[in-house]
Protein backbone atom coordinates (compact mmCIF):
# COMPACT_ATOMS: atom_id res chain seq x y z
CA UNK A 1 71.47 241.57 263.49
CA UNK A 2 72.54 244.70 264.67
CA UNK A 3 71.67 248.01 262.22
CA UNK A 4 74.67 249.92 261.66
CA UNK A 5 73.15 252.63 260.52
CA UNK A 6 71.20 253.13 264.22
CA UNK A 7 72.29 256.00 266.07
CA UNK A 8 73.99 255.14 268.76
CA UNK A 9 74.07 257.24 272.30
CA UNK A 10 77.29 258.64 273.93
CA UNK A 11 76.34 256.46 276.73
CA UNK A 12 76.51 253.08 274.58
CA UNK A 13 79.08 254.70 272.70
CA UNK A 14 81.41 254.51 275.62
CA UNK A 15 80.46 250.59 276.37
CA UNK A 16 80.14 249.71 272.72
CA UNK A 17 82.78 246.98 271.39
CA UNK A 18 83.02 246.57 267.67
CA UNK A 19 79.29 244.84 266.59
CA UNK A 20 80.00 240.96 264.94
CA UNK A 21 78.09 240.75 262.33
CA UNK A 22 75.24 237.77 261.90
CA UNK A 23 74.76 235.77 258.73
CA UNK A 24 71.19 236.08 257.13
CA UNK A 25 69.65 232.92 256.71
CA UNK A 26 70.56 230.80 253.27
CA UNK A 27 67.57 229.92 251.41
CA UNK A 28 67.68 226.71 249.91
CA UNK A 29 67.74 227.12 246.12
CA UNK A 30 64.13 225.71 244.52
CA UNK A 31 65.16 223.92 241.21
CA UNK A 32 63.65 225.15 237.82
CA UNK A 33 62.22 223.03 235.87
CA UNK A 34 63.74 222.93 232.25
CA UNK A 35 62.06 224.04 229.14
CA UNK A 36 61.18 222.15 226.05
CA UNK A 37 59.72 222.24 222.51
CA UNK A 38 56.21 220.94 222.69
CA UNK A 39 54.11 219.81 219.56
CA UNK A 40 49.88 220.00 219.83
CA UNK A 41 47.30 219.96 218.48
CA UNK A 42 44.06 222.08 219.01
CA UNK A 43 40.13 221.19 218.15
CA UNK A 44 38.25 223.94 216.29
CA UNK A 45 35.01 221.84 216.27
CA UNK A 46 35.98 220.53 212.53
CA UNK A 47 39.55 219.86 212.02
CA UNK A 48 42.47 219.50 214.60
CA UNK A 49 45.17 222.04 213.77
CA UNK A 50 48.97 221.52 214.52
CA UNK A 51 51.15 223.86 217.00
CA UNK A 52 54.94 223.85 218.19
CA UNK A 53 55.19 225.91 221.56
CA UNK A 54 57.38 225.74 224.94
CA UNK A 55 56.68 223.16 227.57
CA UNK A 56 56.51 227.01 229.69
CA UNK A 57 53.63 228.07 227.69
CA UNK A 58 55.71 231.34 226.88
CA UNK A 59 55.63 230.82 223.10
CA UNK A 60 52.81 229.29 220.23
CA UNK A 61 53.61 228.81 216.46
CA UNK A 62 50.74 227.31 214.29
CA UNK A 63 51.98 225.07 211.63
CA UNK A 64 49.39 223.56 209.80
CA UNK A 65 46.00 222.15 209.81
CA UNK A 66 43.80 219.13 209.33
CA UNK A 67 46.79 217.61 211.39
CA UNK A 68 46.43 215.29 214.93
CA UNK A 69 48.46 213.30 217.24
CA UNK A 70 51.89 214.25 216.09
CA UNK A 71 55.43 212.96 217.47
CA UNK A 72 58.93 214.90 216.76
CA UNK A 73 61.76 212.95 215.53
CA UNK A 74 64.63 212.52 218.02
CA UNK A 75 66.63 215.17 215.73
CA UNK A 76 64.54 217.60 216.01
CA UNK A 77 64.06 217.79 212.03
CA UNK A 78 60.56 216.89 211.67
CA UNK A 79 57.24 216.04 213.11
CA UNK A 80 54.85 212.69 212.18
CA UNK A 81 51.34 213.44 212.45
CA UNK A 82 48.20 212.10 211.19
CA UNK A 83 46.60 213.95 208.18
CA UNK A 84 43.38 214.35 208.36
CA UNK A 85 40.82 214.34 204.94
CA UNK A 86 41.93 217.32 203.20
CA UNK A 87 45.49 218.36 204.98
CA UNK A 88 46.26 218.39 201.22
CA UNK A 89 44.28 221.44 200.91
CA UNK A 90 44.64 223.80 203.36
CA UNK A 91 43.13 227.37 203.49
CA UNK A 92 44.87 230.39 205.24
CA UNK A 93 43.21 233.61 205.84
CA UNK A 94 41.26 233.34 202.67
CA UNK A 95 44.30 231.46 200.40
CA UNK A 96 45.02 228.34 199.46
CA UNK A 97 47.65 226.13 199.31
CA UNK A 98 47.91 222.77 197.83
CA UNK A 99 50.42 219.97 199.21
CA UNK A 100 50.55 217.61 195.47
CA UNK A 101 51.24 213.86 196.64
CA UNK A 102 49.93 213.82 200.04
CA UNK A 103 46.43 212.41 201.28
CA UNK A 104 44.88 211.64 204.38
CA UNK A 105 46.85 209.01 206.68
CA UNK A 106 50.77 209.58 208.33
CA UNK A 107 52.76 212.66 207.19
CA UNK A 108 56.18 214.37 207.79
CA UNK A 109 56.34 217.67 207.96
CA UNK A 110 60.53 219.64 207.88
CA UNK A 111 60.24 221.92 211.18
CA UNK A 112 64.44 222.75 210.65
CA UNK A 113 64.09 225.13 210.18
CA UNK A 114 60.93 225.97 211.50
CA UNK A 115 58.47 227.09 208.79
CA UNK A 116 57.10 230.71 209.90
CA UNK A 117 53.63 230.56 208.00
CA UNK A 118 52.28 227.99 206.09
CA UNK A 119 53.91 229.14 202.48
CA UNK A 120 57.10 227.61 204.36
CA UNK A 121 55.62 223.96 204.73
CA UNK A 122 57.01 221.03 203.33
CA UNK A 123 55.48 217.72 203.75
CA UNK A 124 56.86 214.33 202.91
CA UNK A 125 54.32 210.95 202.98
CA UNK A 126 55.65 207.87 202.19
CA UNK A 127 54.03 205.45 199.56
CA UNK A 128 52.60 203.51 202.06
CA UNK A 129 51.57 205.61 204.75
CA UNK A 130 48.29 206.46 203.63
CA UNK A 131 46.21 205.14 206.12
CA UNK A 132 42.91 206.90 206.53
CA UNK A 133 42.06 204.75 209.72
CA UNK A 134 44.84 206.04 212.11
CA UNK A 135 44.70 208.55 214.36
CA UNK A 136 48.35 209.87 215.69
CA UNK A 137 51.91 208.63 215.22
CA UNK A 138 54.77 208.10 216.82
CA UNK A 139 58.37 208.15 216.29
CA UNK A 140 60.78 205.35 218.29
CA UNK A 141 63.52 207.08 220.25
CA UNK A 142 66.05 205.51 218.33
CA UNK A 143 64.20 207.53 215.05
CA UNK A 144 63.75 203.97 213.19
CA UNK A 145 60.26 203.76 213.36
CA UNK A 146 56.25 205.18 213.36
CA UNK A 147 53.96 203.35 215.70
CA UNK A 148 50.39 204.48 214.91
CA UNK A 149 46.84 202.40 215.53
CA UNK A 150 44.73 202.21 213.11
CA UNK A 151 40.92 200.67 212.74
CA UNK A 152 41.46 199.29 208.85
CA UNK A 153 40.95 195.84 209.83
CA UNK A 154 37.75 196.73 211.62
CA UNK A 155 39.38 196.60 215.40
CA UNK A 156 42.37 198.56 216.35
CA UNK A 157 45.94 197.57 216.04
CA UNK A 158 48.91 198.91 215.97
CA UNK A 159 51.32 199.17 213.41
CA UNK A 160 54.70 199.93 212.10
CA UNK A 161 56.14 202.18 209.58
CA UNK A 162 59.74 202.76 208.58
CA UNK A 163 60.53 206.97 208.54
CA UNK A 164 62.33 206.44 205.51
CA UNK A 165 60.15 205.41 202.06
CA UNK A 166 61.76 202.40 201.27
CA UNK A 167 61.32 201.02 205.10
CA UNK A 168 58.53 198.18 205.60
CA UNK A 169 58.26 196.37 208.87
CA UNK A 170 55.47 193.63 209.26
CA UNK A 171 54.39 193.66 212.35
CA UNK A 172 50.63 194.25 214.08
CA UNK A 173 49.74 194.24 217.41
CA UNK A 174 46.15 194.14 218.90
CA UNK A 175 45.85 197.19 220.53
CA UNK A 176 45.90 201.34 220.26
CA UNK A 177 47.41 203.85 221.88
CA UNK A 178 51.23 202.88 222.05
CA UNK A 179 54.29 204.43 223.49
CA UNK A 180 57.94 203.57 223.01
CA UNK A 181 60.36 202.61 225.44
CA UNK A 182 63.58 204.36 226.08
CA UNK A 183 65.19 201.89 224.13
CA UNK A 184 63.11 201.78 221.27
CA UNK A 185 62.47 197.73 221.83
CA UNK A 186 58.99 197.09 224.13
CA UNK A 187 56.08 199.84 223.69
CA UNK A 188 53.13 199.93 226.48
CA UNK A 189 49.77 200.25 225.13
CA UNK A 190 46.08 200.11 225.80
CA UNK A 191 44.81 196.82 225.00
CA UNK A 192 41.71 194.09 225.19
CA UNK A 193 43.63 191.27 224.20
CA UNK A 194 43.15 187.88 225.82
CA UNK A 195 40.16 188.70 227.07
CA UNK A 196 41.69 191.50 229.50
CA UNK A 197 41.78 195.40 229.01
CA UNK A 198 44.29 197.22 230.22
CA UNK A 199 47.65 198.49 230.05
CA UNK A 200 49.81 196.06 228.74
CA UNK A 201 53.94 195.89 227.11
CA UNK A 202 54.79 193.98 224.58
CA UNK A 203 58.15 193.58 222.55
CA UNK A 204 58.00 195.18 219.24
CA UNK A 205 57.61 192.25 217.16
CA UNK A 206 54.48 191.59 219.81
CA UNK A 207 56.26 188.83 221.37
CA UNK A 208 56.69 189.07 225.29
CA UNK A 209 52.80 190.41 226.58
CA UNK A 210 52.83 191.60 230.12
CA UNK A 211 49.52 193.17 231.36
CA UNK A 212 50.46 195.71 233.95
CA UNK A 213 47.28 197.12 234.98
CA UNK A 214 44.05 195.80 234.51
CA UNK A 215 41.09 198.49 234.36
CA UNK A 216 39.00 198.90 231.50
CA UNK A 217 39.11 202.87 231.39
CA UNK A 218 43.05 203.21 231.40
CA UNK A 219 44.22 204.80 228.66
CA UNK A 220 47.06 206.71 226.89
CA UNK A 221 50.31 205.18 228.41
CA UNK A 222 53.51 207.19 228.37
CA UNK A 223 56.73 205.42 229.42
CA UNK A 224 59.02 207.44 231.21
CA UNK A 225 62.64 208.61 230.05
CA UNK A 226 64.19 206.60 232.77
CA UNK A 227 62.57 203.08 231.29
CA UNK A 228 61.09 202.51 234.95
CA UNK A 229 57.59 204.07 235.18
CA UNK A 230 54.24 204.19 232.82
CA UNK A 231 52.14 207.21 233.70
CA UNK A 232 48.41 206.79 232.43
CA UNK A 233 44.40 207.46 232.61
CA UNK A 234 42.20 206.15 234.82
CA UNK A 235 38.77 207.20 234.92
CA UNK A 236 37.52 206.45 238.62
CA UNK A 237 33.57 207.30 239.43
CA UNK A 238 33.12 209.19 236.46
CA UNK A 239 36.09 211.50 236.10
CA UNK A 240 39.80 210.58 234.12
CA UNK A 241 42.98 211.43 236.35
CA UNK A 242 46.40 210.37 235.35
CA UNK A 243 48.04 207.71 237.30
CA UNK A 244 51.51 206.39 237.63
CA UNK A 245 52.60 202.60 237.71
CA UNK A 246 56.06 200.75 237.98
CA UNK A 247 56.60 198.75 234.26
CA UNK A 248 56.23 195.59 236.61
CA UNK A 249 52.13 196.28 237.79
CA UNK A 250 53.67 197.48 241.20
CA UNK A 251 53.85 201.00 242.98
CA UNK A 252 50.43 202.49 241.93
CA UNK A 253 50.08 205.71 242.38
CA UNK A 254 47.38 208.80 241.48
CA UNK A 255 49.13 211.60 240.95
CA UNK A 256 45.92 213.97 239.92
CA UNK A 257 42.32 214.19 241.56
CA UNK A 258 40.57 217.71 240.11
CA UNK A 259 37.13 218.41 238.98
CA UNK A 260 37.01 217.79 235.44
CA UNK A 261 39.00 214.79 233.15
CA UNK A 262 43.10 214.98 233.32
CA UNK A 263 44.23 212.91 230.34
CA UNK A 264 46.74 212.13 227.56
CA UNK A 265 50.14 212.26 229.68
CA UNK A 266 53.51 212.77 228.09
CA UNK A 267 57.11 212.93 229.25
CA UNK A 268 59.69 215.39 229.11
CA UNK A 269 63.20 214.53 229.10
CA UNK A 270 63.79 215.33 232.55
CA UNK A 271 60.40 213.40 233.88
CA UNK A 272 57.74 216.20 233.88
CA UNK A 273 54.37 215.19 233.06
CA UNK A 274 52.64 217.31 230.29
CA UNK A 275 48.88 216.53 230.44
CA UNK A 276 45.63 217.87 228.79
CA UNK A 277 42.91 218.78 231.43
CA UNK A 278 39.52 220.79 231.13
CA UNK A 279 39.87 220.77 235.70
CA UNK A 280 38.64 225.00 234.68
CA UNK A 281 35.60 224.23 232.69
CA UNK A 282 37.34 223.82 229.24
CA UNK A 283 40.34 222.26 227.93
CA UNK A 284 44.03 223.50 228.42
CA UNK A 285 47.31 221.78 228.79
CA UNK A 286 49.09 221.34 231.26
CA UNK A 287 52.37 220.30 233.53
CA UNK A 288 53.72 219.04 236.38
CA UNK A 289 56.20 217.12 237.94
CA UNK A 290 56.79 213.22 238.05
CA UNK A 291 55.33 212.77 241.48
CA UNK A 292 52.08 214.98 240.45
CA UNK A 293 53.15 217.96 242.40
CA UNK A 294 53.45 221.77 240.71
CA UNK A 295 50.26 221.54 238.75
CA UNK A 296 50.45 224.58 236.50
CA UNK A 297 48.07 225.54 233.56
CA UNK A 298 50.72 226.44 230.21
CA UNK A 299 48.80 226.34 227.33
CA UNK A 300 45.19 227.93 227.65
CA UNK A 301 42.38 226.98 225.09
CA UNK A 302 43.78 223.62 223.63
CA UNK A 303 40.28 221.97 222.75
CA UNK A 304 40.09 218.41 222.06
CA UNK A 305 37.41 216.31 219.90
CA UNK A 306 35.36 213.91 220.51
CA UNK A 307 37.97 211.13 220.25
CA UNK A 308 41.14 212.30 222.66
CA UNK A 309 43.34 209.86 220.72
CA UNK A 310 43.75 212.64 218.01
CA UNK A 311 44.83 215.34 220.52
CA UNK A 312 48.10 213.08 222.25
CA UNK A 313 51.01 215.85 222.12
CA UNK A 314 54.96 214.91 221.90
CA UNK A 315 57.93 216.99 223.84
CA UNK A 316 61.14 217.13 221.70
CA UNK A 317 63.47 214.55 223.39
């Protein structure tokens, strides 16, 4: 391109014709990836403690603790979690408050609006959630339903709860671990049952069993927005990476291979992958896209316990 602002001689003065201009090259736009509400948890070395930030790591807002493996409602209005012994009780910078009516097992807590400390915190547990054996919950897309597992008959299974009080539903299936599909009628979970572990979808009313993988180390499924993909963990020669597999057992693919365990995959609406990994020497969460490309550290110092169940996270559909 020529630089009109060049001095130009007499000499090319006198041969110059008026200079045509040359288009700069069009870079071709990169798209952003969108930004959602993420709920966590993080590990102190006693209790797991429960967090709402973004999915772009620019914000954090404790909410309460003695809280794990929580799961928005589709609405926004609330999160499920599992209360831990003593989330009753809790103890903030020296004070404490007292939640009368709630015990160990699945709990609601209002986040609309979002409480600012924990003198804001309302919590809600039906009669028949109290479950000290589970371990996380989570809410069906269609908001109908809590899926948590639970060890009370001495091997896990999974079970159902309604998220209003008065809602019952009867059904257990052998198994832990489980994520809903899209349309909140099959969930995909880890399982051992006739005689094979792996990843397997049932129907809700655990009719319908499909085994779509078959490893013994896979682990916290997550079925994609679009109903067509499961993402997973795999641990291969020692270290967990997070896999990807078509909801017929076909198309397997790794999407992660880094130093260190990459675990407990989630969705976003729009097909990310949010995924705890401890790849830097301790634990942090973590995004990237669907295909396991744009690996990006969001959320720095995320521990998890001994049992990762507890530490599954859920991104506000």
């Amino acid at each position: 391109m020529i630089d009109e602002s060049e001095e130009i001689s007499e000499h090319d003065a006198d041969l110059e014709t008026e200079p045509t201009a040359t288009a700069a090259p069009t870079a071709t736009p990169v798209p952003q990836a969108n930004t959602y509400e993420l709920a966590y948890t993080k590990w102190n070395g006693v209790q797991h403690n429960l967090y709402v930030g973004d999915t772009d790591g620019s914000s954090e807002l404790f909410i309460i603790g003695r809280a794990a493996g929580p799961s928005w409602t589709p609405d926004g209005q609330s999160i499920f979690f599992f209360g831990e012994s003593g989330v009753d009780r809790q103890i903030v910078d020296g004070v404490e408050y007292t939640f009368d009516g709630v015990s160990n097992g699945i709990v609601a807590v209002t986040v609309s609006p979002m409480p600012q400390n924990i003198s804001e915190v309302q919590l809600f547990q039906g009669l028949d959630w109290k479950d000290a054996g589970a371990r996380w919950a989570n809410v069906s897309p269609n908001g109908a339903m809590v899926a948590f597992d639970s060890n009370r008959s001495g091997n896990p299974r999974i079970y159902f709860l309604g998220t209003q009080d008065n809602e019952q539903f009867r059904f257990e299936i052998i198994g832990e671990q489980a994520d809903w599909s899209p349309d909140s009628q099959k969930i995909v979970y880890r399982s051992g049952r006739d005689g094979i572990t792996g990843i397997w979808i049932s129907n809700r009313d655990d009719s319908g069993h499909t085994l779509i993988t078959n490893g013994g180390s896979d682990s916290f499924p997550a079925w994609s927005p679009d109903g067509d993909t499961i993402a997973f963990s795999r641990d291969e020669d020692g270290n967990a990476d997070i896999y990807t597999v078509n909801i017929d057992g076909s198309n397997l693919q790794r999407l992660t291979d880094a130093p260190g365990p990459d675990t407990l995959p989630t969705y976003t609406p729009d097909g990310q992958l949010i995924f705890r990994s401890a790849r830097s020497g301790s634990w942090s969460i973590w995004k990237m896209n669907g295909d396991g490309s744009n690996q990006t550290e969001i959320i720095s110092n995320a521990n998890v316990g001994t049992d990762w169940t507890y530490s599954r996270m859920s991104v506000l559909p």
